[in-house]
N, C-alpha and C. Protein backbone atom coordinates (compact mmCIF):
# COMPACT_ATOMS: atom_id res chain seq x y z
N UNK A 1 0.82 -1.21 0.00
CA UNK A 1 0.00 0.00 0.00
C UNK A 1 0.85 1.27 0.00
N UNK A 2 2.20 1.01 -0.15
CA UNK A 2 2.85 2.54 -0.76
C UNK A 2 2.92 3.39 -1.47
N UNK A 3 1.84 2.85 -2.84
CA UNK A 3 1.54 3.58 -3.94
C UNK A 3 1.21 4.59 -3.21
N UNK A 4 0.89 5.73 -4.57
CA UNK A 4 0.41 7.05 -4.36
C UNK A 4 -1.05 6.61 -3.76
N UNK A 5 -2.05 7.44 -3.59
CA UNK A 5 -3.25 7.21 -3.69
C UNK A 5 -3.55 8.07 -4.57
N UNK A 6 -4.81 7.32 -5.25
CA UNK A 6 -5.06 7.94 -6.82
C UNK A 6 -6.60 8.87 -6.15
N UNK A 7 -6.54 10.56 -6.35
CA UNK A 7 -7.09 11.42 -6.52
C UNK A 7 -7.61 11.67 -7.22
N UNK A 8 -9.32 12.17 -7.67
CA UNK A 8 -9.69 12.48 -8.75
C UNK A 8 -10.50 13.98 -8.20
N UNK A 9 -10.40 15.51 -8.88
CA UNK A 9 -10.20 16.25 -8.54
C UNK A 9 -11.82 16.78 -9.27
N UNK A 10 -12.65 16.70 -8.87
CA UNK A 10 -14.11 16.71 -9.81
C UNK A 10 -14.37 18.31 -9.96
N UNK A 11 -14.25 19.34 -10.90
CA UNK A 11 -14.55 20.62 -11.18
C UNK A 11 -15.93 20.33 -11.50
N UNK A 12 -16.80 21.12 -10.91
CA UNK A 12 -18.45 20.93 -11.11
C UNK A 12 -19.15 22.12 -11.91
N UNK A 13 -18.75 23.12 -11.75
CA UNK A 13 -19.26 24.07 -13.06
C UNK A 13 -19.17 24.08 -14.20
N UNK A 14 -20.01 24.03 -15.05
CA UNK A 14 -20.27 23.93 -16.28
C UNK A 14 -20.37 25.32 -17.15
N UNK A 15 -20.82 26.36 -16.18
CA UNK A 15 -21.67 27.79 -16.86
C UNK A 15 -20.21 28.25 -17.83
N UNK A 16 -20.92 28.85 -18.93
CA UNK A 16 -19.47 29.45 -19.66
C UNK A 16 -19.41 30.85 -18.71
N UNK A 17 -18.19 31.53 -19.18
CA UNK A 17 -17.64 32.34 -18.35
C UNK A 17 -17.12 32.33 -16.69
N UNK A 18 -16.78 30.82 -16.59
CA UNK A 18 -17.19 30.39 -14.87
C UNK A 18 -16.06 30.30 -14.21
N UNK A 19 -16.12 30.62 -13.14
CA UNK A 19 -14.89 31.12 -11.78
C UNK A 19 -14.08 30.34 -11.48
N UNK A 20 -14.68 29.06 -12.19
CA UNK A 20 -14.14 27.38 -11.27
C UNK A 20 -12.89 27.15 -11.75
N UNK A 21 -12.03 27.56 -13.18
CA UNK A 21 -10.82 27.19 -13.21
C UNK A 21 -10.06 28.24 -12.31
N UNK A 22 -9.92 29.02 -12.45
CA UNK A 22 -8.98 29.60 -11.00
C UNK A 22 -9.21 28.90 -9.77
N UNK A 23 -10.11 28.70 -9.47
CA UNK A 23 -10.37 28.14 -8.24
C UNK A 23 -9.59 26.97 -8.10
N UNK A 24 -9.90 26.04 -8.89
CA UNK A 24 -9.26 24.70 -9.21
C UNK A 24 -7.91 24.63 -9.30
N UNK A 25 -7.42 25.34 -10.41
CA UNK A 25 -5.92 25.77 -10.42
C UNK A 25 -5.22 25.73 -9.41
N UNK A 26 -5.82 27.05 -8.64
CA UNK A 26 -5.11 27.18 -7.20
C UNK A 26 -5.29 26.34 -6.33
N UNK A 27 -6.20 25.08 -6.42
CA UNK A 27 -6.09 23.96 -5.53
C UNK A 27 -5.15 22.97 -6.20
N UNK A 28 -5.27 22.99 -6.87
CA UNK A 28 -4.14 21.91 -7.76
C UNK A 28 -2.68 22.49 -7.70
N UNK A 29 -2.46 23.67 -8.27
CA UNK A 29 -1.25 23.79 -7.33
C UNK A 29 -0.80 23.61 -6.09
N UNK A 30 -1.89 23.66 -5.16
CA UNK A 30 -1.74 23.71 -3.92
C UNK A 30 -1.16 21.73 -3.50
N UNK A 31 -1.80 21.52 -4.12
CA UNK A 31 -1.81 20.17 -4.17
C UNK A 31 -0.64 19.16 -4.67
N UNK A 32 -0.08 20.01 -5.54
CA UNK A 32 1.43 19.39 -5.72
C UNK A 32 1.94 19.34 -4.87
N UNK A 33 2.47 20.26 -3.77
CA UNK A 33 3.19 19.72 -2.58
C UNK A 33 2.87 18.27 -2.03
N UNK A 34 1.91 17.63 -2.12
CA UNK A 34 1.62 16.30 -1.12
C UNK A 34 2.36 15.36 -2.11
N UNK A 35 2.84 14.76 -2.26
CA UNK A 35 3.19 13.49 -2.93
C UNK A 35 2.72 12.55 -2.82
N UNK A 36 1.71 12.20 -1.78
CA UNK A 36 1.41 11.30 -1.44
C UNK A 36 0.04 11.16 -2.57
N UNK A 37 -0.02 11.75 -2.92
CA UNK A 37 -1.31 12.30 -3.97
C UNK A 37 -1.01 12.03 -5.67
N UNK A 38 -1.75 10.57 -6.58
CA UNK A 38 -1.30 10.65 -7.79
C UNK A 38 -3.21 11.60 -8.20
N UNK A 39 -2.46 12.63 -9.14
CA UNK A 39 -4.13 13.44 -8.87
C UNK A 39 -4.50 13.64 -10.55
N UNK A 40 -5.99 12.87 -10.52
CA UNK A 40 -6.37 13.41 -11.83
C UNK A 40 -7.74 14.52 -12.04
N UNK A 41 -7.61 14.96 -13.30
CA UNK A 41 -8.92 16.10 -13.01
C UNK A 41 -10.44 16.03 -13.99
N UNK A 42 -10.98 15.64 -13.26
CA UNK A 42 -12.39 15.39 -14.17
C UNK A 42 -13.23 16.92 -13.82
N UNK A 43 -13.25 17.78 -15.09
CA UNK A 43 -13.98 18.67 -15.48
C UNK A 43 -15.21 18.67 -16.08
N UNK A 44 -16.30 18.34 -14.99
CA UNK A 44 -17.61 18.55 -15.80
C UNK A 44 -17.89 19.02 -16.70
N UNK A 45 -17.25 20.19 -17.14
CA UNK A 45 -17.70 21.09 -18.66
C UNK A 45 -17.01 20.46 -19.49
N UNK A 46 -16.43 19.33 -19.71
CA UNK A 46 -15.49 18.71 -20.76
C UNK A 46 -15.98 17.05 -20.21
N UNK A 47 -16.74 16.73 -19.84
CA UNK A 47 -17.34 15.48 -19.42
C UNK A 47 -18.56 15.36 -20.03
N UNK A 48 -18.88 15.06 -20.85
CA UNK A 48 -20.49 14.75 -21.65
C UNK A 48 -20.83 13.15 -20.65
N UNK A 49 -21.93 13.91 -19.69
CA UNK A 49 -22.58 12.65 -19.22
C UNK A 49 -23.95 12.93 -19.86
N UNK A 50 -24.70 11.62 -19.92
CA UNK A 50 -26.11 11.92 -20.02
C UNK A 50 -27.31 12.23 -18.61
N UNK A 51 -27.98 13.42 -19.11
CA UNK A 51 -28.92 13.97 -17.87
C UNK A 51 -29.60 12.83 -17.55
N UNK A 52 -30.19 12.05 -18.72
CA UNK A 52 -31.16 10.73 -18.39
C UNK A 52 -30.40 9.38 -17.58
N UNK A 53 -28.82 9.53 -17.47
CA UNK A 53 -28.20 8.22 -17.27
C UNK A 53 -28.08 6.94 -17.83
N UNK A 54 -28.44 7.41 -18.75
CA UNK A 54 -28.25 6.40 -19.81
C UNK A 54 -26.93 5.81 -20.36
N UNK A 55 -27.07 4.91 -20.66
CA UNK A 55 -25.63 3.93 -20.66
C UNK A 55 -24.93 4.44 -22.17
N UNK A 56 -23.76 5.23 -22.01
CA UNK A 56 -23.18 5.57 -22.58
C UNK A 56 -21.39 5.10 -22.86
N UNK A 57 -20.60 5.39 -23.97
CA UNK A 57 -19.23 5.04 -23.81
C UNK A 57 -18.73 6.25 -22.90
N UNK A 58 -19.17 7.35 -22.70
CA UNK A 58 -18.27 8.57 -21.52
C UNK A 58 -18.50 7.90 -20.19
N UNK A 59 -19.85 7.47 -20.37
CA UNK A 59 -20.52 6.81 -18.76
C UNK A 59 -19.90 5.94 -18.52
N UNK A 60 -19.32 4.95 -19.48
CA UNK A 60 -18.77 3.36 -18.86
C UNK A 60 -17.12 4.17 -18.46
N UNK A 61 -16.60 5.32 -19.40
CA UNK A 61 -15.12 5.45 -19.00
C UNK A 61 -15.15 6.48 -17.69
N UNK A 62 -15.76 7.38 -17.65
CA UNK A 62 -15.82 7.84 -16.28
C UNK A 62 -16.35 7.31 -15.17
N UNK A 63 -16.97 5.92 -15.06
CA UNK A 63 -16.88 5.15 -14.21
C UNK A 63 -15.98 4.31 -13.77
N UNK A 64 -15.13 4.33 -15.27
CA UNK A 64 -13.85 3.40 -14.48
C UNK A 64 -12.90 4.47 -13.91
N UNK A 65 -12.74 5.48 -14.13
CA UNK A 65 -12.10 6.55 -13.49
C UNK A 65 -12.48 6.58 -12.07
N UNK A 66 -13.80 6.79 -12.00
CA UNK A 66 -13.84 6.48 -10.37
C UNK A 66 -13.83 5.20 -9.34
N UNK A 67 -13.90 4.37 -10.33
CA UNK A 67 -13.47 3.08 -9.44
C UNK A 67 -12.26 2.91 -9.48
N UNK A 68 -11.28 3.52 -10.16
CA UNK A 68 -9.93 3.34 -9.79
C UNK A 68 -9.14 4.15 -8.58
N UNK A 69 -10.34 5.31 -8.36
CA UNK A 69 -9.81 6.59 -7.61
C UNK A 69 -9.85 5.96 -6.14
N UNK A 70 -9.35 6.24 -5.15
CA UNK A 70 -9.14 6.34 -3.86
C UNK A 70 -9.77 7.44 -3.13
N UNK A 71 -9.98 8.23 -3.53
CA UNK A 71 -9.95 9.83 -3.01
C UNK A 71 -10.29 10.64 -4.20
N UNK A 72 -11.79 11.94 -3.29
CA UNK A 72 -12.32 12.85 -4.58
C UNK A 72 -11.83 14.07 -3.37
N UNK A 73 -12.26 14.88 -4.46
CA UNK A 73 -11.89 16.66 -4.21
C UNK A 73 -13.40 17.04 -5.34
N UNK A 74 -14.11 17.45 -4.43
CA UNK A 74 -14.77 18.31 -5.48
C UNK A 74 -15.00 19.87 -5.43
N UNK A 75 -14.55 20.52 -6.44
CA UNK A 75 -14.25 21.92 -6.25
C UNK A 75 -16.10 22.53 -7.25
N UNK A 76 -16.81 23.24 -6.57
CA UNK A 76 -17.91 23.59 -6.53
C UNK A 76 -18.30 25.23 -5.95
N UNK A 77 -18.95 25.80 -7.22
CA UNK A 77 -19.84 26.84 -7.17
C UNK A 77 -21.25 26.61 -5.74
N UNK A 78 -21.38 27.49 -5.60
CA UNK A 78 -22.76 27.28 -5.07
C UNK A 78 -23.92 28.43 -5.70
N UNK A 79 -25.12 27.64 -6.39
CA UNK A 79 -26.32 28.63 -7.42
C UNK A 79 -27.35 28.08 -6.69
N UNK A 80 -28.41 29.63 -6.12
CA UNK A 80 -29.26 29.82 -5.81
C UNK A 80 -29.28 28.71 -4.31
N UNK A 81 -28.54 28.88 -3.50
CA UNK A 81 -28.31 28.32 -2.06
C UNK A 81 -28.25 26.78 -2.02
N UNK A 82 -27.56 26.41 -3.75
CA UNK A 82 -27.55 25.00 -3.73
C UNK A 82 -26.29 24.70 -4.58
N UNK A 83 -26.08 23.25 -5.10
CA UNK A 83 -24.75 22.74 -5.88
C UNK A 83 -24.76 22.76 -6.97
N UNK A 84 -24.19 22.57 -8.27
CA UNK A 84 -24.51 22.75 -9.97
C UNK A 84 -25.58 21.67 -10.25
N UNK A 85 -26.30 20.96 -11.43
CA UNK A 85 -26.83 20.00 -11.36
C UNK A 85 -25.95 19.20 -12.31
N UNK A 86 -25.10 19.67 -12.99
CA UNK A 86 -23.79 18.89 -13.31
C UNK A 86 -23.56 17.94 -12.40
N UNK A 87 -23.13 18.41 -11.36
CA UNK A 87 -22.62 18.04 -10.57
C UNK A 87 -23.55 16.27 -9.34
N UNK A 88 -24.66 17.05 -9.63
CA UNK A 88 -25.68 15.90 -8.78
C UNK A 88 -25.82 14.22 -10.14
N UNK A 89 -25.71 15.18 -11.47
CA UNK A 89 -25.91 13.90 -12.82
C UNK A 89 -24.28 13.58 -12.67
N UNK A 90 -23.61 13.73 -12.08
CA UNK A 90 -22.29 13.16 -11.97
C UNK A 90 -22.33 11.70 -10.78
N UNK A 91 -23.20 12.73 -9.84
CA UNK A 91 -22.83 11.40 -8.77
C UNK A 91 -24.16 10.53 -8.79
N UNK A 92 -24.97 10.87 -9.68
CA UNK A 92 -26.04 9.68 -10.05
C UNK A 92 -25.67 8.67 -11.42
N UNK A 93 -24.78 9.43 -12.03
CA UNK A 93 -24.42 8.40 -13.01
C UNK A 93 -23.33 7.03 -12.47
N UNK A 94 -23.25 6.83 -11.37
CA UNK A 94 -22.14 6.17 -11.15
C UNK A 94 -22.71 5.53 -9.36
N UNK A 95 -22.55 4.32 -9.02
CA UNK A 95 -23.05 3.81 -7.89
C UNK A 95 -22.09 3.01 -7.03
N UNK A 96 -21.58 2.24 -7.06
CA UNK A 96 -20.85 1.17 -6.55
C UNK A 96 -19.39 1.98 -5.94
N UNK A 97 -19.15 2.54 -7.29
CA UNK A 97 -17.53 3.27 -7.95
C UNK A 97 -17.38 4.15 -6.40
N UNK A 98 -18.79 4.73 -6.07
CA UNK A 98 -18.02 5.77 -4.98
C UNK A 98 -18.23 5.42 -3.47
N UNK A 99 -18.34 4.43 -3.06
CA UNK A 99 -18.60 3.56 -1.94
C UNK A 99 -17.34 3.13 -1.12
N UNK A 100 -17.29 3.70 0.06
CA UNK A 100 -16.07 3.65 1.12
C UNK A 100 -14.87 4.49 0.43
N UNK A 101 -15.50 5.50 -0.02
CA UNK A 101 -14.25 6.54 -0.16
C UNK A 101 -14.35 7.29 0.55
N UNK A 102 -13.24 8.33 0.10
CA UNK A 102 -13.24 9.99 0.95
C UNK A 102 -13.63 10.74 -0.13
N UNK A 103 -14.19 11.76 0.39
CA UNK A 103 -14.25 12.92 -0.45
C UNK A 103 -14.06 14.47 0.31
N UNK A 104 -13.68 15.22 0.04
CA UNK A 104 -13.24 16.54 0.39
C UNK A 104 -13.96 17.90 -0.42
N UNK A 105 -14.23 18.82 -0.40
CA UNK A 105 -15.13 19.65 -0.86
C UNK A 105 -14.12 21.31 -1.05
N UNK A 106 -14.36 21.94 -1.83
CA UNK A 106 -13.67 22.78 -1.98
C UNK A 106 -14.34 24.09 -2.63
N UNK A 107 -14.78 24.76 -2.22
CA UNK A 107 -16.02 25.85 -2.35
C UNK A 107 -16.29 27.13 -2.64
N UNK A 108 -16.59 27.97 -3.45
CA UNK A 108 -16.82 29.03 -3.79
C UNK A 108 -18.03 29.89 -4.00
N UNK A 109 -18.26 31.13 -3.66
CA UNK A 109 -19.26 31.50 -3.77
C UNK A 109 -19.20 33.20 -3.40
N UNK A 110 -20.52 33.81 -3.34
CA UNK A 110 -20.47 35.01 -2.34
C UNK A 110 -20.51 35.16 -1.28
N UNK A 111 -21.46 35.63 -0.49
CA UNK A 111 -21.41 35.56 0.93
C UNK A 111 -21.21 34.71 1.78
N UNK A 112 -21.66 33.37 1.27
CA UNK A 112 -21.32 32.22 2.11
C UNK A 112 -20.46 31.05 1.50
N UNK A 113 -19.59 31.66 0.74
CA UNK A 113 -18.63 30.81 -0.04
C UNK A 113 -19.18 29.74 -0.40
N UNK A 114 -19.96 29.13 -0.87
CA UNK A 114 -20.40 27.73 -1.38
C UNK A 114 -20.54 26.91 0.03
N UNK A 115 -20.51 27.57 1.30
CA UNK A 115 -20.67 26.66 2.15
C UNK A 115 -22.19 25.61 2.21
N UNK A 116 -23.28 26.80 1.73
CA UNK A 116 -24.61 25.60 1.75
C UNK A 116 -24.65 24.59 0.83
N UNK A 117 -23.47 24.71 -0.34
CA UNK A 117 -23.86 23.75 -1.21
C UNK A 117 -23.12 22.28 -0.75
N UNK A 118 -21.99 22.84 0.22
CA UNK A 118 -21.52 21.85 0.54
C UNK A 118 -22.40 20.85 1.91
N UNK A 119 -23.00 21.74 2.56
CA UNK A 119 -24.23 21.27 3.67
C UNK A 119 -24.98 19.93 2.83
N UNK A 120 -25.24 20.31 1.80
CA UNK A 120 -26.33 19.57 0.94
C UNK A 120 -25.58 18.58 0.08
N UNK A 121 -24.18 18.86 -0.25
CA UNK A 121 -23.33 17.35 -0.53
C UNK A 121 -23.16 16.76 0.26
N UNK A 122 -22.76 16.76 1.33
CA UNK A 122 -22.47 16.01 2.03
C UNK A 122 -23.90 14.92 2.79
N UNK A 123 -25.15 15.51 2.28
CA UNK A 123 -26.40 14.30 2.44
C UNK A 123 -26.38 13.88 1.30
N UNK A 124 -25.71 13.92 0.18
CA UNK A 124 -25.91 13.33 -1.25
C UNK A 124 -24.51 11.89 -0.84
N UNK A 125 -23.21 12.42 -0.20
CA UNK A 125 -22.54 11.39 -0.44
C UNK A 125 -22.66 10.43 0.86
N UNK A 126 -23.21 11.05 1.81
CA UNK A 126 -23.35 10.05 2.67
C UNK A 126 -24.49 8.86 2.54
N UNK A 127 -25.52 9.32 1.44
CA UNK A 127 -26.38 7.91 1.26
C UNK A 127 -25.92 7.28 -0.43
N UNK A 128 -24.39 8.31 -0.96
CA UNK A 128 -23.72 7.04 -1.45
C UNK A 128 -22.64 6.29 -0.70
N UNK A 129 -22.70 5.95 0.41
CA UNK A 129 -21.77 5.70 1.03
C UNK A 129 -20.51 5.87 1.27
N UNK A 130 -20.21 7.28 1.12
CA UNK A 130 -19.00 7.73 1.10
C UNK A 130 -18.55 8.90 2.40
N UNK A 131 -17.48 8.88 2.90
CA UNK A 131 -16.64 9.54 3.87
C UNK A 131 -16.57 10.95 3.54
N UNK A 132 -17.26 12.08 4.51
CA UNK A 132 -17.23 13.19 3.67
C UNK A 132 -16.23 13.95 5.13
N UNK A 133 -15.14 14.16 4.55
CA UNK A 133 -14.26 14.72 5.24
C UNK A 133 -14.39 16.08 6.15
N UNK A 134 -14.24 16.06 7.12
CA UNK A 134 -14.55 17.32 7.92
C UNK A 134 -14.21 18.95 7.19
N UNK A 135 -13.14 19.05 7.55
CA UNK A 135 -12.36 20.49 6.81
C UNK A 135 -12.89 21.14 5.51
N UNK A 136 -13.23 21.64 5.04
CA UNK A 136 -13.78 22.03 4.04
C UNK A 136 -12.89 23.30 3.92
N UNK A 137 -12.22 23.75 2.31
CA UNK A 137 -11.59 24.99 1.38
C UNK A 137 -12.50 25.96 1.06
N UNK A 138 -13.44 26.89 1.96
CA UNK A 138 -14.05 28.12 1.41
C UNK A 138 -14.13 29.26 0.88
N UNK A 139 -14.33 29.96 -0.19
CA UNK A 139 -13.68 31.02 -0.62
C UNK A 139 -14.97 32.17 -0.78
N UNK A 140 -15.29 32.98 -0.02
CA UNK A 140 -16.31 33.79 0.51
C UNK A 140 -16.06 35.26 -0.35
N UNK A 141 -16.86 35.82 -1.32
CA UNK A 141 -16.45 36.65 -2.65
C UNK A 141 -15.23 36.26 -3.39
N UNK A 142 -15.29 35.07 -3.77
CA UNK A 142 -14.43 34.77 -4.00
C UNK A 142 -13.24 35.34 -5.33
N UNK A 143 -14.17 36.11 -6.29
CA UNK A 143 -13.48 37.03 -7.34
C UNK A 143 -12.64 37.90 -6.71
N UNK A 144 -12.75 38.45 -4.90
CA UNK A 144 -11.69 39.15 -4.43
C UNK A 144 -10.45 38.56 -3.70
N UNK A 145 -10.95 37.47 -3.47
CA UNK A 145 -9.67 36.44 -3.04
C UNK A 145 -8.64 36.13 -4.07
N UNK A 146 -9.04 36.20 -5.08
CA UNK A 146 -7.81 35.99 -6.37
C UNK A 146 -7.09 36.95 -6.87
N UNK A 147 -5.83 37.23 -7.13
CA UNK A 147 -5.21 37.89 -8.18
C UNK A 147 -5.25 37.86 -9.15
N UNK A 148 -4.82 38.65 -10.23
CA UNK A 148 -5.04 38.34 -11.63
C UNK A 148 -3.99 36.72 -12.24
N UNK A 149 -3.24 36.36 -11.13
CA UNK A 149 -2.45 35.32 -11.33
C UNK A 149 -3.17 34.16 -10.89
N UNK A 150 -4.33 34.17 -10.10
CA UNK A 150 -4.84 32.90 -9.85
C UNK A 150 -3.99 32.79 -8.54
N UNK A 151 -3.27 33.50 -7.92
CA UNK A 151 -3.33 33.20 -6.50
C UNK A 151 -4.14 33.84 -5.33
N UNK A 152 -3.79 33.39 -4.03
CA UNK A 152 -4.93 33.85 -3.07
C UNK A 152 -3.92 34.03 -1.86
N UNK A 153 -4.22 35.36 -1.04
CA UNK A 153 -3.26 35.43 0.05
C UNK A 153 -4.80 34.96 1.18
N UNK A 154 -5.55 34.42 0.88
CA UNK A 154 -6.44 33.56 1.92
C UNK A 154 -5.96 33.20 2.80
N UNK A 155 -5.48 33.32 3.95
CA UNK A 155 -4.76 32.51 4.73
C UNK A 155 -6.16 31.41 5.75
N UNK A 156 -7.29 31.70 5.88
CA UNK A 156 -7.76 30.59 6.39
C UNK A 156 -7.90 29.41 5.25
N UNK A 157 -8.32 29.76 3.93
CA UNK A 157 -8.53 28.97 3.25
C UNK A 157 -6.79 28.39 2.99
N UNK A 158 -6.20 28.53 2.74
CA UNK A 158 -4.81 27.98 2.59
C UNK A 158 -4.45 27.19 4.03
N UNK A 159 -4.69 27.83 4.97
CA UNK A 159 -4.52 26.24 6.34
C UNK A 159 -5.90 25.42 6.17
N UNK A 160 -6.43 25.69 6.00
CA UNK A 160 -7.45 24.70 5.57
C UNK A 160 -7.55 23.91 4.46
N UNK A 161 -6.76 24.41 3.57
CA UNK A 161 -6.39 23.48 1.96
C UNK A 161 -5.67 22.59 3.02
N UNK A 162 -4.65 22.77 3.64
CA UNK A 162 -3.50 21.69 4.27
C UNK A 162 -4.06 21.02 5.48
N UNK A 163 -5.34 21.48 5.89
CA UNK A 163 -5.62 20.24 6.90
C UNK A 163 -6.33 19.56 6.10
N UNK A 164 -7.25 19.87 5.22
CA UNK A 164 -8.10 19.03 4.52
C UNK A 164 -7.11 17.99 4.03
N UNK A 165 -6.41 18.62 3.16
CA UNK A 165 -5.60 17.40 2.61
C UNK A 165 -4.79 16.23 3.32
N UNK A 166 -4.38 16.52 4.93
CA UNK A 166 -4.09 15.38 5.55
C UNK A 166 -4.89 14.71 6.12
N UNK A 167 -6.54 15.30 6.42
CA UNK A 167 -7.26 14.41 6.38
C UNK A 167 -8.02 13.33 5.57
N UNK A 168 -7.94 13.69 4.29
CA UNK A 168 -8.45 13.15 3.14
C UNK A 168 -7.28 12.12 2.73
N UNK A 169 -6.11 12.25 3.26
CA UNK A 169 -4.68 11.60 3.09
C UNK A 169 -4.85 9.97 3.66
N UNK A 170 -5.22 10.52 5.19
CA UNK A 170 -5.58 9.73 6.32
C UNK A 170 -6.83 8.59 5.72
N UNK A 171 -8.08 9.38 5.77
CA UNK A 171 -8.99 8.38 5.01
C UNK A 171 -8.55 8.11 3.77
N UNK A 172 -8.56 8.42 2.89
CA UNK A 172 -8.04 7.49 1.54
C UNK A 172 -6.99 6.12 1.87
N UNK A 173 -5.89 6.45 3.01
CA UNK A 173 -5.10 5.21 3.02
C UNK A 173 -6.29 4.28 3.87
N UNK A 174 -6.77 4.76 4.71
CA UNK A 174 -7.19 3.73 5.90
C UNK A 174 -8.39 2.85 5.33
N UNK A 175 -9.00 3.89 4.51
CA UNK A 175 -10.75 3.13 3.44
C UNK A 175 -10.03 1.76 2.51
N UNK A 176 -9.03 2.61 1.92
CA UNK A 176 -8.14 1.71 0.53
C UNK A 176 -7.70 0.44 1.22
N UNK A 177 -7.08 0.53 2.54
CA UNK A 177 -6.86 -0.76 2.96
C UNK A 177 -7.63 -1.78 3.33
N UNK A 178 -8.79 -1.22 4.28
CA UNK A 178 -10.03 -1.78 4.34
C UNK A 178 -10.62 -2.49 3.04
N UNK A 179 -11.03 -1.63 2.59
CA UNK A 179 -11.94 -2.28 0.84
C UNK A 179 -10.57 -3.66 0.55
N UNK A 180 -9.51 -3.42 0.91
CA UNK A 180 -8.67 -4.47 0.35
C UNK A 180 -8.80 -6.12 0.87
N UNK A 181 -9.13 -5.38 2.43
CA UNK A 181 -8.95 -6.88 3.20
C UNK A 181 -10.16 -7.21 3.55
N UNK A 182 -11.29 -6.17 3.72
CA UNK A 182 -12.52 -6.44 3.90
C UNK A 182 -13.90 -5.81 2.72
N UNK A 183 -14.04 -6.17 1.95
CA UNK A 183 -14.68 -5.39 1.10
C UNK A 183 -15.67 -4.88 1.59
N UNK A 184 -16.63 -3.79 1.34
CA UNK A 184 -17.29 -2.73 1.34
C UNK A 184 -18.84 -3.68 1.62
N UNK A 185 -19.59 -3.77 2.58
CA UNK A 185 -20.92 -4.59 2.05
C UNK A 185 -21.86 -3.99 1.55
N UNK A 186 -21.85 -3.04 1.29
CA UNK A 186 -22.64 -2.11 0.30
C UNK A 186 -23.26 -2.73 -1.15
């Protein structure tokens, strides 16, 4: 179990003109420091799932993407005091794949940084059976938290990028070993 653990980094906005690659960016940079982290990035706006769930060739390959993953990050808008619906046809297209993982949340918004949308993921992944990590990355107006470089002198959100990530570190090894020796009865 020394491998990396395999990360999959879920960008949930779709809207054109949308905030979420800076956001993302700057978590993904942030994110190179861990090594412990092999990290890939599934961008909803470049993900053609079907709204109906219908069995598709994107559907069968982004399901094997997440059954290979160990560990999610999902970096998320919050519209009209809720999550994208990208984002909800993401985690309905896929069942088994996200069962005894971690997941971590990473949030943007205005006044309340995407915090309600994350309130309301976290009842979406807990009846897919998944580990929804305490710490949460908030970014509260978040167009003023950025530079024109895509960085952020945030300092709560930046100690909070780094606890999240050793907690999500923590569960990803401890779930991954489990599912190994005891599988999931889900």
């Amino acid at each position: 179990m020394d491998t990396p653990l395999r990360l999959e980094v879920i960008v949930a906005s779709v809207r054109p003109e949308r905030f979420a690659p800076v956001v993302a960016d700057w978590f993904l940079r942030t994110l190179r420091a861990h090594a412990e982290f092999d990290t890939g990035v599934i961008d909803l706006a470049h993900t053609p799932l079907p709204l109906d769930l219908t069995e598709t060739e994107q559907a069968v390959a982004y399901r094997a993407r997440l059954r290979a993953a160990d560990a999610f990050v999902v970096v998320t808008s919050e519209y009209n005091h809720g999550y994208p619906a990208s984002l909800k046809t993401a985690f309905d297209t896929a069942k088994h794949e996200w069962r005894a993982k971690p997941i971590a949340f990473v949030s943007y918004g205005g006044l309340s940084g995407g915090l309600r949308a994350v309130e309301q993921l976290r009842q979406v992944v807990a009846e897919i059976h998944m580990v929804s990590v305490r710490e949460t990355v908030s970014f509260h107006q978040a167009k003023k938290r950025f530079d024109d470089a895509g960085e952020t002198s945030d300092g709560a959100a930046i100690d909070a990028a780094e606890r999240m990530l050793r907690q999500l570190a923590w569960w990803a090894r401890t779930l991954r070993a489990a599912r190994a020796t005891d599988p999931y009865p889900g």
